[in-house]
Structures are given as C-alpha cells and as structure tokens.
Protein backbone atom coordinates (compact mmCIF):
# COMPACT_ATOMS: atom_id res chain seq x y z
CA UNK A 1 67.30 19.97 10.06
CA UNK A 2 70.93 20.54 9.42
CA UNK A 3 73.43 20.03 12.23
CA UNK A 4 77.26 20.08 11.21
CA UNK A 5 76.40 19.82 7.60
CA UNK A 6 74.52 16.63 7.92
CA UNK A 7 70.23 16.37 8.46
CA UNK A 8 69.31 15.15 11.41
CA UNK A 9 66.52 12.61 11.65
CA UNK A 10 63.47 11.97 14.03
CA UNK A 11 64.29 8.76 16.26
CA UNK A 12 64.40 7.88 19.44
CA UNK A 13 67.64 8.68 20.50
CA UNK A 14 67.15 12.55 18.78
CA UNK A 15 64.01 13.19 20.52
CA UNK A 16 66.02 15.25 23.16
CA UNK A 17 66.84 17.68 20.22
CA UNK A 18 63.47 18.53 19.70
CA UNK A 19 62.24 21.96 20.15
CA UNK A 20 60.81 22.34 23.79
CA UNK A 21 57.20 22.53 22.73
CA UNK A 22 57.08 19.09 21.09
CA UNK A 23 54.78 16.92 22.77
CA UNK A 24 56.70 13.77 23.04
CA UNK A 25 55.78 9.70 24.33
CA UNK A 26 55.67 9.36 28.41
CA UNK A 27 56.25 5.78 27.90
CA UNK A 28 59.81 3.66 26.70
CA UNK A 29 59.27 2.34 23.22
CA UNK A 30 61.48 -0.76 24.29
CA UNK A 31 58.62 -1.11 27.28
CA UNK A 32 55.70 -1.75 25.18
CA UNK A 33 53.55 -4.59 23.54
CA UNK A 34 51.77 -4.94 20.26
CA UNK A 35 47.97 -6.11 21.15
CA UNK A 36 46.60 -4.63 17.88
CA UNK A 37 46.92 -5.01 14.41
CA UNK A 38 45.92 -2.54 11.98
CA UNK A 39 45.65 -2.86 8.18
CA UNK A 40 45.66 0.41 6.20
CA UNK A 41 48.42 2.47 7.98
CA UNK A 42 48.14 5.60 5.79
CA UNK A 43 47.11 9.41 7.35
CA UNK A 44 43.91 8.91 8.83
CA UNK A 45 45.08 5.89 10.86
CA UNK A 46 47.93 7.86 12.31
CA UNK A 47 46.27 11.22 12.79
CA UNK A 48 43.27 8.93 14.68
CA UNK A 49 43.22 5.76 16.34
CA UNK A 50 47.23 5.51 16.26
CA UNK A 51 46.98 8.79 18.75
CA UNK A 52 43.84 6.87 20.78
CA UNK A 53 46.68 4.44 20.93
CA UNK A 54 49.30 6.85 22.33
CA UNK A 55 46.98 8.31 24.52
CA UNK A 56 46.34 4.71 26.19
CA UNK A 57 50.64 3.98 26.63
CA UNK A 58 51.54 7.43 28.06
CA UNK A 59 48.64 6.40 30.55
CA UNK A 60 51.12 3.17 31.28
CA UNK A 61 48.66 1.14 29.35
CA UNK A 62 51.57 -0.49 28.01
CA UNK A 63 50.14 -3.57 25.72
CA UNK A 64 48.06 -1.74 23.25
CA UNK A 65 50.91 -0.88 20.89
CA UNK A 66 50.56 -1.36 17.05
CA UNK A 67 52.03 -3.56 14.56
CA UNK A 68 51.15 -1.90 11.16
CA UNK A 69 50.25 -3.57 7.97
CA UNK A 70 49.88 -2.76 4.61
CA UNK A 71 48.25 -4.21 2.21
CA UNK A 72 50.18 -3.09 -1.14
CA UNK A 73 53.52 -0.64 -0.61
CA UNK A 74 56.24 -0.11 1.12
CA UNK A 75 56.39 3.62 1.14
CA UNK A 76 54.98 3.88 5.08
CA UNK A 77 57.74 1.31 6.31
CA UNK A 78 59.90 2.43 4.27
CA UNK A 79 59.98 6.45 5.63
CA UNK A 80 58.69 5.33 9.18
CA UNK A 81 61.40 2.34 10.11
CA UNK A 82 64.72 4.77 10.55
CA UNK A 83 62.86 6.47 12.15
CA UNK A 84 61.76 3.80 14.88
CA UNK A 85 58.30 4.30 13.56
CA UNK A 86 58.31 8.01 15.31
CA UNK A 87 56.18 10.54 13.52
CA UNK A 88 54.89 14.25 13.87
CA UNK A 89 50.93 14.78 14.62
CA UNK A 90 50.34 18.46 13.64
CA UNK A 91 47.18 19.74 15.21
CA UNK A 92 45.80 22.43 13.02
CA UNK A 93 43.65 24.70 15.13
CA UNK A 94 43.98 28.51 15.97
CA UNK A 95 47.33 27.31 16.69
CA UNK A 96 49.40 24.60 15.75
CA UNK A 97 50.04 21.54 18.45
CA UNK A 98 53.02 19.24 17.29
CA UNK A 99 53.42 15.63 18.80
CA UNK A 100 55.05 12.61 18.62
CA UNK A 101 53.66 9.45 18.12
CA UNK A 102 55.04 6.36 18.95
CA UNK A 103 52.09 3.67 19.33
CA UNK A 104 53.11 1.72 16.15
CA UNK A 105 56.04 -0.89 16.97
CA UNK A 106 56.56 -2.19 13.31
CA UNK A 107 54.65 -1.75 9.88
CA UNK A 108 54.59 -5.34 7.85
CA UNK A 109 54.70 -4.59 4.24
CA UNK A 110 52.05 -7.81 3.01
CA UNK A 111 53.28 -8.42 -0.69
CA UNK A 112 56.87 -9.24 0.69
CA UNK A 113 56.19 -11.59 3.72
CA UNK A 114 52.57 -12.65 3.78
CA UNK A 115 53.25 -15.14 6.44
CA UNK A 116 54.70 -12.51 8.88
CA UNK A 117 51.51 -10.83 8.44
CA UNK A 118 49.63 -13.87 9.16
CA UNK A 119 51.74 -14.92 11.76
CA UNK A 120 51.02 -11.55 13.51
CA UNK A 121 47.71 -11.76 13.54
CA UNK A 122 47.69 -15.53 14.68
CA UNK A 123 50.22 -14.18 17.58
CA UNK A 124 48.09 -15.29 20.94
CA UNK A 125 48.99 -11.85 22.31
CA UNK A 126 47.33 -10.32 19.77
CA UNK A 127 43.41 -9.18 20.98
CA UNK A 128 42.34 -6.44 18.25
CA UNK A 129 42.76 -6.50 14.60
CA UNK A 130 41.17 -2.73 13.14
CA UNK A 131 41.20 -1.80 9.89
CA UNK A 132 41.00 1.14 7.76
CA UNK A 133 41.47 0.10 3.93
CA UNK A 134 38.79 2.26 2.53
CA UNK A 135 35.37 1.07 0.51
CA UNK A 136 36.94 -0.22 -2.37
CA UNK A 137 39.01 -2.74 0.40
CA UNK A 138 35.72 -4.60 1.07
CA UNK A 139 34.86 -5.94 -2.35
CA UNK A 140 31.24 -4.66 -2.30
CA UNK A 141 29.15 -5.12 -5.37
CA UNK A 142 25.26 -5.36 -4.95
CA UNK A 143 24.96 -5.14 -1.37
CA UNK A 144 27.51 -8.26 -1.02
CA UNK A 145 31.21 -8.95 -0.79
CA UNK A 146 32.12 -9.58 -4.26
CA UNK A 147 33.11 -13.12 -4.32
CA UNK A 148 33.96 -13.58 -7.79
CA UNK A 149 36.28 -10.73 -7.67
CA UNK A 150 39.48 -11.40 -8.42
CA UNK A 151 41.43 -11.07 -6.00
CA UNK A 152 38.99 -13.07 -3.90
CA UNK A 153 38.90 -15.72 -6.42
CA UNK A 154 42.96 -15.73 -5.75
CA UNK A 155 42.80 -15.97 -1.81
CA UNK A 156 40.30 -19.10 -2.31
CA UNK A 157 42.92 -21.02 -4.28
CA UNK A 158 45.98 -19.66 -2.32
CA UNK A 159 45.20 -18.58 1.45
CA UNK A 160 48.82 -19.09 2.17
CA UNK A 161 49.54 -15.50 0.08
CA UNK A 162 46.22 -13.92 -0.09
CA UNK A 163 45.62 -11.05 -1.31
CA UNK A 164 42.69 -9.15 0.61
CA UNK A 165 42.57 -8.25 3.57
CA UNK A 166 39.95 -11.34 4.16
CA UNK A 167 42.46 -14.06 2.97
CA UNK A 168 44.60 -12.61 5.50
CA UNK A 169 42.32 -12.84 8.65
CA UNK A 170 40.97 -15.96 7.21
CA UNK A 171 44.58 -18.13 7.21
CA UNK A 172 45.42 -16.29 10.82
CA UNK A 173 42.20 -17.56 12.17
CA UNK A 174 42.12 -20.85 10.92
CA UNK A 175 45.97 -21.33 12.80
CA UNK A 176 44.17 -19.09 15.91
CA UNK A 177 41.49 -22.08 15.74
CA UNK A 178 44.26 -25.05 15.62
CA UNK A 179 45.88 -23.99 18.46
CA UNK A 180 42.64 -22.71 20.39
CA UNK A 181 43.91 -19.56 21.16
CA UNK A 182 42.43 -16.39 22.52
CA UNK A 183 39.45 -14.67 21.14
CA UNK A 184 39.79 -11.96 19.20
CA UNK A 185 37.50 -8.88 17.80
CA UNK A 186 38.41 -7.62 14.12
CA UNK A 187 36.93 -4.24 13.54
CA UNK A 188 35.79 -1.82 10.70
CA UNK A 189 36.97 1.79 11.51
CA UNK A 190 35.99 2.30 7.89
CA UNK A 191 33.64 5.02 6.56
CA UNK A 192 31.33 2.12 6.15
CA UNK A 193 27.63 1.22 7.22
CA UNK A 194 27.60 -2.50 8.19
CA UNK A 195 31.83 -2.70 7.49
CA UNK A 196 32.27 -5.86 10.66
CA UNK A 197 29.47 -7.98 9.03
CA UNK A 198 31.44 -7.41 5.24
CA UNK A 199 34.51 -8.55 7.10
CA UNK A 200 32.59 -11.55 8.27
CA UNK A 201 31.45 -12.06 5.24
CA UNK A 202 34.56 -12.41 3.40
CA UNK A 203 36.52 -13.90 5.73
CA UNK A 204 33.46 -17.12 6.48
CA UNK A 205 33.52 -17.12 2.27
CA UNK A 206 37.00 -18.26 2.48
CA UNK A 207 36.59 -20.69 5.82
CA UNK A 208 34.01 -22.40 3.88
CA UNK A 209 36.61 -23.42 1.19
CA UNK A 210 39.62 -23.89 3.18
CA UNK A 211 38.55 -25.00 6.67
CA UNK A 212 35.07 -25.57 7.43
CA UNK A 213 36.04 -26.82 11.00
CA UNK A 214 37.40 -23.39 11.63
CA UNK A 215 33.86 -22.01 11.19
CA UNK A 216 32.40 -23.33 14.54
CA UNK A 217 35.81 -21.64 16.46
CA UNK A 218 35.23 -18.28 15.04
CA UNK A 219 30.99 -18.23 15.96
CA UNK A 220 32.25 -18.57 19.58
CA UNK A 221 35.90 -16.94 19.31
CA UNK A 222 36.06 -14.10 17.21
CA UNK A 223 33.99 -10.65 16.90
CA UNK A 224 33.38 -8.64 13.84
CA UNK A 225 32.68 -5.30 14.97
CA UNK A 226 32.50 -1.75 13.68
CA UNK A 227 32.66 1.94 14.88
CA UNK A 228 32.49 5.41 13.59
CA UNK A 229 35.67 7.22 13.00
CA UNK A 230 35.78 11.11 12.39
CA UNK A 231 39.14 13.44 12.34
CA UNK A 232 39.28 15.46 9.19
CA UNK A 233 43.60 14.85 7.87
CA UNK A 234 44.36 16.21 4.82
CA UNK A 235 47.19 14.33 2.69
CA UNK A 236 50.70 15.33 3.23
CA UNK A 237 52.19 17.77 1.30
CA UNK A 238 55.86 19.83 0.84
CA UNK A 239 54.48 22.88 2.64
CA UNK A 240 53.70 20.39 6.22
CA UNK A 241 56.99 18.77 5.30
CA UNK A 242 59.05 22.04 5.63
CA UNK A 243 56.56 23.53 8.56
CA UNK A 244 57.88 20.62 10.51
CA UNK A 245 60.89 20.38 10.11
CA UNK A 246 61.41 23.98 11.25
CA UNK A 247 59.28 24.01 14.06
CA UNK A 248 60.33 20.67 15.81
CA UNK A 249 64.21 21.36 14.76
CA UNK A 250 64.00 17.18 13.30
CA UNK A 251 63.39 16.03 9.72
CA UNK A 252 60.32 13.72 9.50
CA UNK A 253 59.53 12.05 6.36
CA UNK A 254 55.87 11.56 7.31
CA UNK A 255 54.14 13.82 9.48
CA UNK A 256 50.39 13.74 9.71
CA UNK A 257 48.24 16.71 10.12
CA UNK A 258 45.21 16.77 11.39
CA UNK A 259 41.79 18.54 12.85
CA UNK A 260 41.31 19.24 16.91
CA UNK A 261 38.09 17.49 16.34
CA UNK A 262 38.46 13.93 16.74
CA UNK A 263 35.56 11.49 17.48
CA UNK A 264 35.93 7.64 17.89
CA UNK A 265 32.43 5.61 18.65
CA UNK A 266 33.04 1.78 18.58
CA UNK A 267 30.58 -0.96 18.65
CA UNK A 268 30.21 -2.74 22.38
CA UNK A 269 31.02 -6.20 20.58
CA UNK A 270 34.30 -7.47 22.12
CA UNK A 271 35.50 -11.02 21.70
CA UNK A 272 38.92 -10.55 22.80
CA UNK A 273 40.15 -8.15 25.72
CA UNK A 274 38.50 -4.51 25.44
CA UNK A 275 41.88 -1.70 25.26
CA UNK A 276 40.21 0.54 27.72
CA UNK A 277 39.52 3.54 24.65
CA UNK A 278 36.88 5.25 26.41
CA UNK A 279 39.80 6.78 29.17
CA UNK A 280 40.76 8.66 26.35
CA UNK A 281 37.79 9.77 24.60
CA UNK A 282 36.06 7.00 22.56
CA UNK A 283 32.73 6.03 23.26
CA UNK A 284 31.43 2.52 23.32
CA UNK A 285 27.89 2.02 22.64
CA UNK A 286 25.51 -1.19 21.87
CA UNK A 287 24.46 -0.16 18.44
CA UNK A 288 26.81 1.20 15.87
CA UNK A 289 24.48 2.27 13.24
CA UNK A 290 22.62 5.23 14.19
CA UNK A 291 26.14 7.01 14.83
CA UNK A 292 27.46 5.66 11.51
CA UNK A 293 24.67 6.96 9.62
CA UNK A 294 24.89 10.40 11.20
CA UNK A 295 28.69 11.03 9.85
CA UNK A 296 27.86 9.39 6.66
CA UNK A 297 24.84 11.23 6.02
CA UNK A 298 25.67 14.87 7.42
CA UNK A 299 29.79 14.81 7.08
CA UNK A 300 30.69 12.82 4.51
CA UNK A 301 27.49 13.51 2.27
CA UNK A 302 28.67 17.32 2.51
CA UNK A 303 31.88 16.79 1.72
CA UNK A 304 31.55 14.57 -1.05
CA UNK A 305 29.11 17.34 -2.58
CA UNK A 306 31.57 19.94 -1.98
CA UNK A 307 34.34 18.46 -3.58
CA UNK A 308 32.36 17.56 -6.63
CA UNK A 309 30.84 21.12 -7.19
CA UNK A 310 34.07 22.47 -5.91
CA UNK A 311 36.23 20.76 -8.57
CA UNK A 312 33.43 21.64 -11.25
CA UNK A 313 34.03 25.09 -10.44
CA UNK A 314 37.89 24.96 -10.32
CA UNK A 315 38.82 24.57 -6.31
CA UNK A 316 41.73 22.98 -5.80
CA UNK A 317 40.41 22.94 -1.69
CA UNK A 318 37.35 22.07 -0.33
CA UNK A 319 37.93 25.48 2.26
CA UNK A 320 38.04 27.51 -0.97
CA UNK A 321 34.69 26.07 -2.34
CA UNK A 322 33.25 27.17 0.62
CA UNK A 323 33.92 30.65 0.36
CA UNK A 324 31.48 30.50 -2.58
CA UNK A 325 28.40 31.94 -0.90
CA UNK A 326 25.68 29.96 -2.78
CA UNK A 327 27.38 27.03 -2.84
CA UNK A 328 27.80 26.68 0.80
CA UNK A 329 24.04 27.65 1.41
CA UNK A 330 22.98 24.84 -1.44
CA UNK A 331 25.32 22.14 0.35
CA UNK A 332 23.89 23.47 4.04
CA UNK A 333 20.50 23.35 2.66
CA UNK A 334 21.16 19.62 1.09
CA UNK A 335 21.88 18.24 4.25
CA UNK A 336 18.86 20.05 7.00
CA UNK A 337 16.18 20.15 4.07
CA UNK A 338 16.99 16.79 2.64
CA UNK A 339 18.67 14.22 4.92
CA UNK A 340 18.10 15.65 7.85
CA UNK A 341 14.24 14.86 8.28
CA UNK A 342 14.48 11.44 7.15
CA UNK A 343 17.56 10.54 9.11
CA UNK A 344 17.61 8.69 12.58
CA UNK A 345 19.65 10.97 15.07
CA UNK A 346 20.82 9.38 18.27
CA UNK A 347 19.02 10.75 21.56
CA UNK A 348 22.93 12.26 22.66
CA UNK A 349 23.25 13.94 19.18
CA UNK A 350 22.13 17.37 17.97
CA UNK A 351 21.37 17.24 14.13
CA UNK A 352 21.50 20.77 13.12
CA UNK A 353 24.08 21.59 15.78
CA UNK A 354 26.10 18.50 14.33
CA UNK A 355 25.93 20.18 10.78
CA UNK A 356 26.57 23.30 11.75
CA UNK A 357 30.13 21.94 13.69
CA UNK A 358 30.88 20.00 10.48
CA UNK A 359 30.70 22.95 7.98
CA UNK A 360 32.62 25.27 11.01
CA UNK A 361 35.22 22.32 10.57
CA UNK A 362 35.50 22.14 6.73
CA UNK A 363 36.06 26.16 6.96
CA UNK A 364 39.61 25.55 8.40
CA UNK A 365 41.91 27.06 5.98
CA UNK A 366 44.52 25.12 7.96
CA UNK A 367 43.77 22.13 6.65
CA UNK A 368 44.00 22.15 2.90
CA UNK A 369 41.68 19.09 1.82
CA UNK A 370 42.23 18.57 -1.35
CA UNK A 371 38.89 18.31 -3.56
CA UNK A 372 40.13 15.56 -5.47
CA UNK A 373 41.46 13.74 -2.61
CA UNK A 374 37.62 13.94 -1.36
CA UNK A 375 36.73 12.90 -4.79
CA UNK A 376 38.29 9.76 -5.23
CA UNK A 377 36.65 6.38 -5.09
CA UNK A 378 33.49 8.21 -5.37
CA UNK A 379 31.55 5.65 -7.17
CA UNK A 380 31.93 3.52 -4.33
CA UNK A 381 31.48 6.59 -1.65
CA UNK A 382 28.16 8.16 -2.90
CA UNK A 383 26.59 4.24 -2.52
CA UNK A 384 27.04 4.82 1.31
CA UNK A 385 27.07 8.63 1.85
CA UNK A 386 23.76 9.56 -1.03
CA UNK A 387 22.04 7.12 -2.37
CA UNK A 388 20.51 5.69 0.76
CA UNK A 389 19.24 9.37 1.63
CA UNK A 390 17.95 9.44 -1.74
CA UNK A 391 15.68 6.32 -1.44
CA UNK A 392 14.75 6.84 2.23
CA UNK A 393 13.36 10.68 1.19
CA UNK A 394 11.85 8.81 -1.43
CA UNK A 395 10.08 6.61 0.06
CA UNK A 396 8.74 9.03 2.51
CA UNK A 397 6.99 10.96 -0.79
CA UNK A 398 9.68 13.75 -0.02
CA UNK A 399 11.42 15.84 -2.97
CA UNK A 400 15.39 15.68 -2.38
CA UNK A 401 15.89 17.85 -5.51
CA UNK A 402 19.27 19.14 -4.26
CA UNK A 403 20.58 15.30 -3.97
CA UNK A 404 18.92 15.25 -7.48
CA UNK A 405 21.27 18.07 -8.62
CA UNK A 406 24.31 16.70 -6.90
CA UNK A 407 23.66 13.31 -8.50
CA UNK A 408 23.66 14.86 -11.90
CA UNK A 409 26.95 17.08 -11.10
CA UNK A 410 28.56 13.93 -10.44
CA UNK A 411 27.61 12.60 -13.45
CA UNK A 412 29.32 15.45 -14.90
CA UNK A 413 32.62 15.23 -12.55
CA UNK A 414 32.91 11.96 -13.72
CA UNK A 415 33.14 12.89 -17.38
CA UNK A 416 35.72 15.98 -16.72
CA UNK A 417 37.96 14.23 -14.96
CA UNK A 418 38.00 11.47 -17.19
CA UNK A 419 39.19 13.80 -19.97
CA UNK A 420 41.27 15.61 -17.96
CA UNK A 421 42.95 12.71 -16.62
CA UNK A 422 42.59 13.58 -13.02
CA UNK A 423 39.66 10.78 -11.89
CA UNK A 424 40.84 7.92 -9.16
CA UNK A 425 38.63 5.35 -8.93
CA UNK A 426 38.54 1.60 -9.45
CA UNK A 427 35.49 1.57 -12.39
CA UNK A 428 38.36 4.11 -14.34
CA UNK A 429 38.14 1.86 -17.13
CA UNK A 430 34.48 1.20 -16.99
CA UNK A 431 33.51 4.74 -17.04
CA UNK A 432 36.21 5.35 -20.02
CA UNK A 433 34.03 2.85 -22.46
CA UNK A 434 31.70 5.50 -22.32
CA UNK A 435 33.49 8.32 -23.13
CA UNK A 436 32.86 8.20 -26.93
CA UNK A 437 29.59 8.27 -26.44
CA UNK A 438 27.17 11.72 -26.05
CA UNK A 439 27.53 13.14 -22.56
CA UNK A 440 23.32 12.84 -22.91
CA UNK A 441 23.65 9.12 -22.16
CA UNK A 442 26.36 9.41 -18.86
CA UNK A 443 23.16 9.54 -16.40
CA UNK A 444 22.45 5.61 -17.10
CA UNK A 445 25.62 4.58 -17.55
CA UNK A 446 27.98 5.97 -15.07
CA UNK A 447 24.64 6.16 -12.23
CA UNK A 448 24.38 2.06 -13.16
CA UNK A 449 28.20 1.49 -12.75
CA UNK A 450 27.79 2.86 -9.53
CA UNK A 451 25.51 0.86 -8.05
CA UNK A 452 22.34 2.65 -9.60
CA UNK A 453 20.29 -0.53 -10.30
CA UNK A 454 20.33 -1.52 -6.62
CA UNK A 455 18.72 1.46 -5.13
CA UNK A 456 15.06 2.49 -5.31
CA UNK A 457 15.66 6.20 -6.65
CA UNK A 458 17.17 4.69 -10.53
CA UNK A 459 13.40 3.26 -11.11
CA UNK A 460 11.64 6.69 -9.71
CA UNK A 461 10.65 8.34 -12.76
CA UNK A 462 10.08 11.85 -10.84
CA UNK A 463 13.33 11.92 -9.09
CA UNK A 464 15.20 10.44 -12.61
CA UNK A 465 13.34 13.52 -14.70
CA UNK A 466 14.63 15.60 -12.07
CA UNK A 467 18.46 14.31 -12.89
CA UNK A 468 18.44 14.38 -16.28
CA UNK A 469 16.77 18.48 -16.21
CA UNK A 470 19.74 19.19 -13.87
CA UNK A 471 22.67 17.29 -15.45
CA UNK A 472 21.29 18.98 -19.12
CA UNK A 473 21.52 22.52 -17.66
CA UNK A 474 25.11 22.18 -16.14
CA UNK A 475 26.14 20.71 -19.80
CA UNK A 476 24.63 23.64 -21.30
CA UNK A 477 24.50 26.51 -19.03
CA UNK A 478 27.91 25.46 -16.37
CA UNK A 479 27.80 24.17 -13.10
CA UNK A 480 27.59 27.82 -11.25
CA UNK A 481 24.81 29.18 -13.69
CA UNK A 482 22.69 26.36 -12.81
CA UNK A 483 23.37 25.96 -9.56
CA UNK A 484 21.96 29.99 -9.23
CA UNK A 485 19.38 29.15 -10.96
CA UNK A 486 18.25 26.34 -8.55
CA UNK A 487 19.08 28.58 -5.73
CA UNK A 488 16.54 30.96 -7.22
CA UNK A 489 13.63 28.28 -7.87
C-alpha cells in the first residue's frame, strides 16, 4: 500500500500498520530458535507445516523456528528477506482469515553457499530436517533411488557441493557423526508412499562412497521418517497479490493461500527431540502407511483425474471441471467403485465420508487450483496415486475400467500438451521423441516412460484391451463424447 507516495512493505517493524483483523505472531522474532530445517520452501510448505510451526512459537514453544532451504532459486529469499521472512496466510473459507507467519528465521538459497546449507543442518541445535521437494526430488526410477542419475552421480564425486537433496544430508551427517552430535530425524512430508526409506536410501548410497564409518553413527543416530501432509494451496497469482494488499493495508510479495482443511499425520519415529506437533493438531501414529495411502488413493487420485479430464475439456480450474455433472459422478464413482474396496482404511477413518469431504473441498471456488498446476510431474504422480490401485484391483479379479479410462486420457493429455506446449514434467523430452509417431502407438510408449513395465496392470491383457478401446474413442469421438458414453455403459 501507498503511504506518502511511497509502498509500504510487510516487516516487522510495519506490522502495527496492519489492518486490525490481521492475525499477527504472539512471539518476538528476535526471541526464537531454528530447530528445523526444511528443504522445498515453496506454497505448500508455508500454507502447512510453516503455520504447524507458528502455531507451536505463539504457544512460547520458542525453538522450533525454521531455517529455509532451497534447492535451486532464489526467488523465495529473495521476496521473503526484506521482509524479515514475514508473509500473509489467506484462509479461503466462507470467509477469508488473513495471518502472519513468522516461523521461518532465514531461507538458504543452496546453489550459492552449499556449505551454509550443510553447516545448518550439521548445527547441533538442529533436531528436525523435513522436506517437501516433490516426487521428481527423490530420484525414483523402478522402485529405487536412481543412482546413476546424474545429479547423484555428481554428489558421489563432489559431496562438498552436492546437488540433491541427499548429498546435502549426506556431507551434514557425516560432520554430525565426527563430532558425535545429537540425533536427528529427517522426514518426508512429501506426497510419497515410503518417502523416509528413499531418503535413507540416497543418503546411505552416498555414505557408502564417502564415509563408510559414518554408516554405523547414522543406524543409531539418525531417523528417516515420513508423514502425510494434506492442505489444498493453490499457486499465487495477481488477483491474491492485490486482495492482500488491500485487505491487510501492507504489500507482500508472497502471500500463500490456502484451504481451512489442514491435516498433518507424522510417523512416531523420532531420533532427535519430538517438536510437540500434536498441541496443535498433528497426529502421531506408529505406522505411516495406511494414512498415506488413504490421501494418495482417494485425494490425490481424484485430483489428478480431474485435472487431466478437466484440461482435456478446456478448464483452466479444477472447481470449474467439477461443475461438469458427469464428470464429477465418473471421478466420484472412480474412487468408491474402484479404489475404495481394495484399499486399507485406518480403523479412525471413514472412506466414503473421507471422499465425500475431499470432493466438498475441491468445490471451493475460492481456491482456484489450477488444472495444469495439478497436472504437472504427472508421470511421476500417477506411479504413486493410480497405478498401485490399478494392480491391487487387479489382482483381486476386480474390473477398474474407470482407472482404465483415466489411464488412456492421460495418454492423451500427454500428447496435447506436448503440442500445445503447456506439459511440465521431467520425461518432456522423452515423451517429445514420440511425437512424430501415430497417436495409436502413445499407450506403450508414454505408459512405459512412466513406469508402466514395473507394475502388474502393463502385462494384463484385459485391463490393456480395455486402454487401448478407451484411448481410441477419445482420439476419435473427444474426451466428453466418450466419457458419456462410458457413463451410459
């Protein structure tokens, strides 16, 4: 906002000009510690376990503080720093809740000092390392951390400037281990099944090369742990820039919107000290999986089949492609007729009623997510969120024909973005060799890029006929003519 001709910033000595309404930090910035590291500050972090985070200091909890890292730009520091890392948390209900966060103490930008990173990490007052870096962070391929990947292949020649997020906890661990410090847990908050034991993984893959000693520290020393994050925070746009601005009477260059709904269940696996999360709404519990494959299976499932159809058909919003009537009743019907049954619900967990929340949530026209921003990475996303479904219906002699027909309108997304130069994903150039070819042979090719080969349902001939009858009647007929015509079957 303007005031005598010149904008006036969020920071800690403007937060008294904020409008009266703001929800603003209980606690002294100056007063607090940095206990946790976090790689991957982008939206979700900030709109989710940042505000777990705030929630702990304005209880006088005053160590758990963040210092930030990321892994490639500086754009986060960048905005966040003159602003003492201050930002607006939007909450995007019936009505709109605006906060101010102040749990992160510094963001480390990784390409420009890798040794502060490291050095934070070592820090002995340092007890949690999270992460959120997304699928393609982890280096999977075949069920494994990729180990000839490149960038892997870089961190085991040159720990001192790594360049995953494993070369990083790797070289803090191994000083950690020289100077027998403190345990510590490092944990997944990834939309990942199994994301602590990839972390341990990768990080034992480059012990082994660079300090085998260091191994024997870490079995006793250091947890790899995951949990199951859910807050649905749509990327930030000009329209939340503007909204506020006005409202909280500051400028922010990086506000955060976000859901009500927020849900946090971490894995009971603690090395190092335990923040006390569960005072403000987490949940700890003994085994992470069941929970995991709930949100991956009902949330993210639906939402990755709603942006795919959704962009098929045009959407620029995944609360617009649910306004299509048939297409919300095929996704619905995807999820309690095919995953459902074969899925493993926790005792404290309502399926349907858990389905039925998630599709009231994706409704909220307040929270424009985009269907592209849904869409992206998906080669890596539908190996967790589908393609286990698909095997485990499978295997159970069970028909998941509208997994089949999502499967093949992927195929097809694939191709149209492609040409219309809107696809983000890292096999971009893989799936562009193919684009000369007929759009008849995409099933095999862009199903085996992602993963196909490894799962049960690419050898099923029944379920593959199934694909191939789907994906040739979207080519011919369009994505919403064959999508009433499976409604009608």
């Amino acid at each position: 906002m303007l005031s005598g001709g010149r904008i006036v910033r969020l920071n800690t000595k403007n937060l008294s000009l904020l409008a009266k309404d703001v929800i603003t930090p209980k606690y002294n910035k100056n007063d607090i510690n940095s206990a946790i590291v976090h790689f991957g500050v982008g939206n979700f972090h900030r709109a989710h376990q940042a505000v777990y985070s705030d929630d702990l200091l304005n209880l006088g909890e005053k160590k758990w503080g963040i210092t930030g890292v990321s892994l490639r730009s500086s754009s986060m520091r960048d905005k966040l720093k003159p602003q003492d890392y201050l930002y607006t948390q939007p909450t995007l209900g019936l009505s709109t809740e605006y906060r101010i966060i102040g749990a992160l103490t510094e963001i480390l930008v990784a390409p420009e000092n890798p040794t502060a990173v490291i050095n934070a990490v070592a820090n002995a007052r340092t007890q949690l390392v999270t992460l959120t870096i997304t699928e393609k962070g982890y280096y999977v391929k075949d069920g494994n951390v990729d180990t000839n990947h490149a960038d892997i292949c870089h961190d085991l020649n040159n720990i001192d400037t790594p360049k995953t997020v494993f070369g990083y906890l790797a070289a803090a661990l191994i000083q950690r281990a020289s100077s027998n410090s403190k345990a510590i847990t490092i944990l997944c908050c990834d939309n990942m099944n199994g994301g602590g034991e990839y972390l341990h993984q990768g990080v034992q893959c480059l012990l082994e090369k660079h300090s085998p000693d260091t191994l024997s520290w870490v079995k006793t020393k250091v947890s790899f742990s995951a949990s199951m994050v859910d807050r649905v925070t749509p990327a930030t746009n000009e329209k939340l820039l503007h909204q506020v601005s006005n409202h909280t009477q500051l400028d922010d260059a990086a506000p955060v919107a976000a859901e009500p709904f927020s849900q946090w269940v971490i894995e009971d696996n603690f090395a190092g000290e335990r923040p006390p999360f569960d005072k403000v709404g987490a949940l700890f519990v003994k085994a992470i999986a069941p929970y995991e494959q709930v949100k991956l299976r009902f949330l993210n499932a639906s939402h990755s089949i709603l942006a795919t159809l959704g962009y098929l058909l045009g959407d620029t919003y995944v609360h617009e492609t649910l306004q299509r009537n048939t297409l919300a009743q095929f996704t619905e019907q995807a999820i309690k007729q095919d995953v459902l049954p074969i899925t493993h619900v926790p005792d404290d967990i309502n399926g349907s009623d858990y389905i039925d929340q998630v599709f009231e949530r994706f409704h909220n026209a307040n929270l424009p997510y985009a269907c592209l921003q849904v869409g992206s990475d998906s080669s890596q996303k539908i190996q967790q969120r589908w393609l286990p479904s698909i095997d485990d219906a499978l295997a159970q002699n069970k028909q998941p024909r509208h997994l089949a027909f999502a499967l093949a309108a992927w195929v097809v997304y694939i191709r149209k973005a492609l040409e219309n130069g809107d696809l983000s994903d890292p096999l971009n150039a893989e799936f562009s060799h193919y684009l000369p070819a007929s759009p008849n042979n995409d099933i095999q090719h862009f199903l085996s890029l992602a993963g196909g080969q490894h799962f049960q349902y690419f050898t099923h001939l029944g379920f593959m006929n199934q694909v191939e009858g789907y994906h040739a009647h979207i080519l011919e007929a369009g994505v919403e003519q064959a999508l009433n015509t499976f409604m009608t079957q």
